[in-house]
N, C-alpha and C. Protein backbone atom coordinates (compact mmCIF):
# COMPACT_ATOMS: atom_id res chain seq x y z
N UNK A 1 0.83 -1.16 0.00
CA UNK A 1 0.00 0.00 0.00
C UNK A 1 0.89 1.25 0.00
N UNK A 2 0.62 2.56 -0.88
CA UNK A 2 0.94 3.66 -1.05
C UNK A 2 0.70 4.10 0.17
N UNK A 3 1.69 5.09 0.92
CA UNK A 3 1.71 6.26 2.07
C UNK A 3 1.72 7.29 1.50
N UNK A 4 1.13 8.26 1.44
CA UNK A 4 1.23 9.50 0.67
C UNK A 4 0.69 10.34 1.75
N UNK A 5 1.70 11.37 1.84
CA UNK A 5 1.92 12.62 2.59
C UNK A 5 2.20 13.69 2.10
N UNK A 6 0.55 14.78 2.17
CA UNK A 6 1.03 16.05 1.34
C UNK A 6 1.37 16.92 2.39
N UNK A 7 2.23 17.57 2.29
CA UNK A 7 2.67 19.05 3.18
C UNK A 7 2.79 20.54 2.16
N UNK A 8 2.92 21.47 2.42
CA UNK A 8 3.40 22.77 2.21
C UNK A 8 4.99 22.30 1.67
N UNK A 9 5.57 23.51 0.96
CA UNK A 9 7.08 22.76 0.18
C UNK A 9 7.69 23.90 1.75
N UNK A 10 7.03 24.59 2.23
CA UNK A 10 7.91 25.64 3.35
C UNK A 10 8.09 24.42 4.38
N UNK A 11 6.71 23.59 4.77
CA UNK A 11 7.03 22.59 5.74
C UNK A 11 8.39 21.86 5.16
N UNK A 12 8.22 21.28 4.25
CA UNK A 12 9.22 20.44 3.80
C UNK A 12 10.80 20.82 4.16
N UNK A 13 10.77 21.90 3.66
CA UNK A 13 12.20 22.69 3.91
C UNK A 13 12.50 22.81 5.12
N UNK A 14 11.68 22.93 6.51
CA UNK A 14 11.98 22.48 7.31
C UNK A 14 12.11 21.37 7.97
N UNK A 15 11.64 20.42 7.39
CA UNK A 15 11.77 18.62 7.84
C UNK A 15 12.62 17.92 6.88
N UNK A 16 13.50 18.49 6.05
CA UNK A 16 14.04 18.03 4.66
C UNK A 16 14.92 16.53 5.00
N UNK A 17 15.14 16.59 6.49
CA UNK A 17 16.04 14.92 6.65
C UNK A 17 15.26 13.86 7.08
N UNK A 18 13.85 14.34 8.23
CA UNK A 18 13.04 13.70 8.37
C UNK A 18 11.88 13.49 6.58
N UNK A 19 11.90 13.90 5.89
CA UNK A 19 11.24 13.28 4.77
C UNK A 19 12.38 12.55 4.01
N UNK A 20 13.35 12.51 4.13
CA UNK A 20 14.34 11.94 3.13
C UNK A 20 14.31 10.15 4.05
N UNK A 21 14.09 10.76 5.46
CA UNK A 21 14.22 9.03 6.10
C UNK A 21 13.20 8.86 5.59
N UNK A 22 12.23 9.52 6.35
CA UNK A 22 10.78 8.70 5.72
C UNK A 22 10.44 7.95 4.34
N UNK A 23 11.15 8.54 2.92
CA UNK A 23 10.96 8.01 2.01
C UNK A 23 11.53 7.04 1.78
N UNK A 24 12.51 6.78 2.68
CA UNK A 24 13.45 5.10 2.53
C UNK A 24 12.10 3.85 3.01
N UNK A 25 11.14 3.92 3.41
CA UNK A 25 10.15 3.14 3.45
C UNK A 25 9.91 2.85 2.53
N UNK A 26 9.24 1.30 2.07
CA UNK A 26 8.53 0.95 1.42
C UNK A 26 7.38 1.35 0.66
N UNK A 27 7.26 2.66 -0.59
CA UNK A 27 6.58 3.09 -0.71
C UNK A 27 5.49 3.80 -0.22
N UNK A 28 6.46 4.84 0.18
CA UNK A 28 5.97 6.19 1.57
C UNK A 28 6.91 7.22 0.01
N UNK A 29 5.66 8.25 0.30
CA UNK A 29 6.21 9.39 -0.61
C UNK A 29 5.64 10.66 0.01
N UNK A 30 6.00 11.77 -0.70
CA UNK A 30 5.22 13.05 0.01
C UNK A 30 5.14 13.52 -1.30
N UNK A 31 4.29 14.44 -1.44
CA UNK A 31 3.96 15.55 -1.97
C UNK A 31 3.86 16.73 -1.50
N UNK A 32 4.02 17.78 -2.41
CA UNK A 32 4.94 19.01 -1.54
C UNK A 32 3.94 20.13 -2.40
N UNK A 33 3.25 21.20 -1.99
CA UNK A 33 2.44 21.51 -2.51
C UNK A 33 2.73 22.95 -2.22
N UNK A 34 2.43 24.12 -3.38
CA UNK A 34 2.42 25.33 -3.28
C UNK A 34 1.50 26.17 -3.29
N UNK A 35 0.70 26.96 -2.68
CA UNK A 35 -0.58 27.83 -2.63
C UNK A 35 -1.29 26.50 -2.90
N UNK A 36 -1.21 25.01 -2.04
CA UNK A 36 -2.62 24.39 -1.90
C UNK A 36 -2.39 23.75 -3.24
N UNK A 37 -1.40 23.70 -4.26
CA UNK A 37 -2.03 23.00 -5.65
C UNK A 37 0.03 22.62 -5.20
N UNK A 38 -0.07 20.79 -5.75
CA UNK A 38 1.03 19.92 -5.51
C UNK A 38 1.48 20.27 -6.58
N UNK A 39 3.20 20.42 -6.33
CA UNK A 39 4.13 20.86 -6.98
C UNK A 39 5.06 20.15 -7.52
N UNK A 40 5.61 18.92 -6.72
CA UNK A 40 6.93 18.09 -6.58
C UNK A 40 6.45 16.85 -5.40
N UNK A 41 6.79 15.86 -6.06
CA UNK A 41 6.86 14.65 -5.11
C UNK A 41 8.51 14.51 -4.96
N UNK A 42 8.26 13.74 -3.17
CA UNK A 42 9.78 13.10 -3.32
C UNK A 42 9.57 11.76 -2.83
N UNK A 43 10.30 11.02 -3.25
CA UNK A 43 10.19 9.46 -2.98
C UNK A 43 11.85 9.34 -2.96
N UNK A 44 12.10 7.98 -2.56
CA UNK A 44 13.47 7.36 -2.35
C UNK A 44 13.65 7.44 -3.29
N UNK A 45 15.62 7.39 -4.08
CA UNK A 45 16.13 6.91 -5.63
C UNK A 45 15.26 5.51 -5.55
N UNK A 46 15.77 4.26 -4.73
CA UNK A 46 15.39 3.55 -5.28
C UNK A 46 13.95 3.06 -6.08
N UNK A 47 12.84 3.62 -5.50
CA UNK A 47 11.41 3.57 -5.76
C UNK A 47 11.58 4.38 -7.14
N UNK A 48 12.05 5.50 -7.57
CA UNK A 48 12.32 6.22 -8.88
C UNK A 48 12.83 5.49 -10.17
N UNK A 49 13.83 4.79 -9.35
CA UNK A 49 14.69 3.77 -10.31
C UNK A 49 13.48 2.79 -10.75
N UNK A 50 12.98 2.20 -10.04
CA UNK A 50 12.13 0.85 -10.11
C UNK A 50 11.27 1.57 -11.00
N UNK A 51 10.40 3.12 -10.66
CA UNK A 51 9.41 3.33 -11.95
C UNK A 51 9.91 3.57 -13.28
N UNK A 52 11.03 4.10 -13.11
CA UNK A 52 11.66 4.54 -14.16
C UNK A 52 11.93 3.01 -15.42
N UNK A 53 12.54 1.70 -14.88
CA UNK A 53 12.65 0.80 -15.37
C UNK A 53 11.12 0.22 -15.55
N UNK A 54 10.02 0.48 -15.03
CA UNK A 54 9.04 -0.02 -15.58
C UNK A 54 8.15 0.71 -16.78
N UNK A 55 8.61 2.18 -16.66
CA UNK A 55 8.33 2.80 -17.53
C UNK A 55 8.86 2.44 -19.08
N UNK A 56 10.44 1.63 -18.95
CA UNK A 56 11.18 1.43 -20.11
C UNK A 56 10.72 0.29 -20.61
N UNK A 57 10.12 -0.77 -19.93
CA UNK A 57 9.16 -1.98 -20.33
C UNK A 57 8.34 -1.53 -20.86
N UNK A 58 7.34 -1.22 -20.34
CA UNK A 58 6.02 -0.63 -21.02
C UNK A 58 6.19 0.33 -22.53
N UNK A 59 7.41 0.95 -22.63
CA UNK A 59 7.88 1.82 -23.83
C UNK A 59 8.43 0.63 -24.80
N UNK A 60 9.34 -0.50 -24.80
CA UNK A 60 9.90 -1.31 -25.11
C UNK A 60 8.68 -2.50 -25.25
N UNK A 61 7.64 -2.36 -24.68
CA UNK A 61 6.95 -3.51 -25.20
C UNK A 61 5.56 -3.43 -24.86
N UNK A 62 4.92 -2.00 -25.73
CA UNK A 62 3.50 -1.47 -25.35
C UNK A 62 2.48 -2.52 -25.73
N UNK A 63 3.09 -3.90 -26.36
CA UNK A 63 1.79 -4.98 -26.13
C UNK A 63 2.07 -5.83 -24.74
N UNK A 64 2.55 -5.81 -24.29
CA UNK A 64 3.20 -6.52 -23.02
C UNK A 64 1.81 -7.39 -22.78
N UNK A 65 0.85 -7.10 -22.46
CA UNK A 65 -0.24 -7.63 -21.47
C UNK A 65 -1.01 -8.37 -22.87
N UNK A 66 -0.80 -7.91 -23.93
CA UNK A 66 -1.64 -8.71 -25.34
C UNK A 66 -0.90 -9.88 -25.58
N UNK A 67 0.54 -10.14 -25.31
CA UNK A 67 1.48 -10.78 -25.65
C UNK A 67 1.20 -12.12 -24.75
N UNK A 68 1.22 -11.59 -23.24
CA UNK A 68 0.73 -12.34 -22.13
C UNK A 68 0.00 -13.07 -22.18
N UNK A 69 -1.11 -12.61 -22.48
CA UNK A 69 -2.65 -13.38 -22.75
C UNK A 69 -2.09 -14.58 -24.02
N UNK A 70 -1.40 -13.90 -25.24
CA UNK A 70 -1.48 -15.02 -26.28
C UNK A 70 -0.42 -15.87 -25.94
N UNK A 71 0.62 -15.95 -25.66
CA UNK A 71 1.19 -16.61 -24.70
C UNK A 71 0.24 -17.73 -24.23
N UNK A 72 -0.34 -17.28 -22.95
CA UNK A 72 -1.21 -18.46 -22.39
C UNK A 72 -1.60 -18.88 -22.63
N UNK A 73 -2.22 -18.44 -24.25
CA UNK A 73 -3.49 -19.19 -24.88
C UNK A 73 -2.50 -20.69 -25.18
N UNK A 74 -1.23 -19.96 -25.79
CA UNK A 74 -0.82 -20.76 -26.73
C UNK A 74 -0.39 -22.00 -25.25
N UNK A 75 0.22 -21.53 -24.29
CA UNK A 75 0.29 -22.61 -23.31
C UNK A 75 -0.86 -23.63 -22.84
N UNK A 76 -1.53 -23.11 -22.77
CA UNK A 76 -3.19 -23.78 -22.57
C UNK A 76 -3.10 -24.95 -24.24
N UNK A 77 -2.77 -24.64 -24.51
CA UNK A 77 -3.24 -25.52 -26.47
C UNK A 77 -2.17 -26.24 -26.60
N UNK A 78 -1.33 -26.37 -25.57
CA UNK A 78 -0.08 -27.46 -25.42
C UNK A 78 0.97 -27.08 -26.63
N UNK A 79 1.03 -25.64 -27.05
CA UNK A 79 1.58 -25.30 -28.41
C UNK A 79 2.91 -24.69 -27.28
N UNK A 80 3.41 -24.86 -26.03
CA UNK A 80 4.56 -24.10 -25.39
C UNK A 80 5.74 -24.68 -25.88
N UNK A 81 6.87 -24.02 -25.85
CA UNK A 81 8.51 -24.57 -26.20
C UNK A 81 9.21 -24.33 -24.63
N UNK A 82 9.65 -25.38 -24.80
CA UNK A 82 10.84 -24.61 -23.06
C UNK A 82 12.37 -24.09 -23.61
N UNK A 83 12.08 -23.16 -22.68
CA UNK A 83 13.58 -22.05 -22.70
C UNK A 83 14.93 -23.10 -23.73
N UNK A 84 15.38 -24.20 -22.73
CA UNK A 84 16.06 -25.22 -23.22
C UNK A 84 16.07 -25.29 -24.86
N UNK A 85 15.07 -26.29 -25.12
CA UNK A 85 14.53 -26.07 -26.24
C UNK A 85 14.55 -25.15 -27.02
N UNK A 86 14.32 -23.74 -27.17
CA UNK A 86 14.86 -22.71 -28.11
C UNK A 86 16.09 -22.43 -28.46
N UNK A 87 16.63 -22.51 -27.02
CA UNK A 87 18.68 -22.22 -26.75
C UNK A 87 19.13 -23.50 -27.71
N UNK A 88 18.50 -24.36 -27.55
CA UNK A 88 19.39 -25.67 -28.27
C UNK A 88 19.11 -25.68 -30.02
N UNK A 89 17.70 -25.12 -30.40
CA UNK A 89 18.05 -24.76 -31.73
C UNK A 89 18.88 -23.80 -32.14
N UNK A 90 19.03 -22.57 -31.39
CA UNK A 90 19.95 -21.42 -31.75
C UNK A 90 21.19 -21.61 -31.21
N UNK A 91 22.13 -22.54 -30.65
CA UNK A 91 23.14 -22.89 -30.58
C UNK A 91 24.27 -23.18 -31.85
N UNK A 92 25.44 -22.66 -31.83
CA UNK A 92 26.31 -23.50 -33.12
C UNK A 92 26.51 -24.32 -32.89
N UNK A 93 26.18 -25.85 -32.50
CA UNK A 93 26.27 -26.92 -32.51
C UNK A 93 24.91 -27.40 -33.32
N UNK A 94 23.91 -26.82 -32.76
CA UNK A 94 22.56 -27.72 -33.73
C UNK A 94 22.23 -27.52 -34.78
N UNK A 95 22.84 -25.47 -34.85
CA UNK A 95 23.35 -25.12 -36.58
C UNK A 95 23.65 -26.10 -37.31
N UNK A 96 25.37 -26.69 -36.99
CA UNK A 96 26.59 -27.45 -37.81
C UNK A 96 25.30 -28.79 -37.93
N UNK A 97 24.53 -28.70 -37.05
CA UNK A 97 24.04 -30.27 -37.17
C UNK A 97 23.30 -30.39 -38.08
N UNK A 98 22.58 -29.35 -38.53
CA UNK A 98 21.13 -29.11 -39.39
C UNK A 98 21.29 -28.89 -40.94
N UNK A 99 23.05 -28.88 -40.80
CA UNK A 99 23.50 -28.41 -42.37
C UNK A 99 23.40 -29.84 -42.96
């Protein structure tokens, strides 16, 4: 579960080490708000990092969840290959073998 804590960015500036611990939690963030309308979140690097890399999935493979589904279908229909199995056709050994 998300912790989300909005303050004033003036509060902030005065608690600036106590929000920096706080964001080392497990998805605990603040929001920092100016005249009442939020300005800047801060969260831990690491929680940034983690969205940031899920953001590059989702950019890198905007069918992700269509892919998933056909996937399963195809697992469900006994049509699956195992990992093994692929590596051992694309190997230069099963190449030399196939010539």
């Amino acid at each position: 579960m998300n912790t989300k804590t909005t303050i004033p960015i003036s509060e902030a500036r005065k608690n600036i080490f106590k929000i920096a611990n706080d964001v080392q939690e497990a998805d605990k963030y603040y929001t920092l708000t100016a005249r009442g309308r939020p300005r800047v979140v801060v969260l831990s690097a690491e929680r940034f990092e983690s969205i940031m890399e899920t953001l590059e999935v989702v950019r890198d493979f905007p069918n992700l969840g269509k892919d998933i589904k056909k996937a399963k279908k195809e697992y469900c229909l006994g049509r699956a290959r195992s990992l093994e199995d692929i590596l051992a056709e694309r190997s230069p050994t099963s190449l030399k073998a196939s010539k």
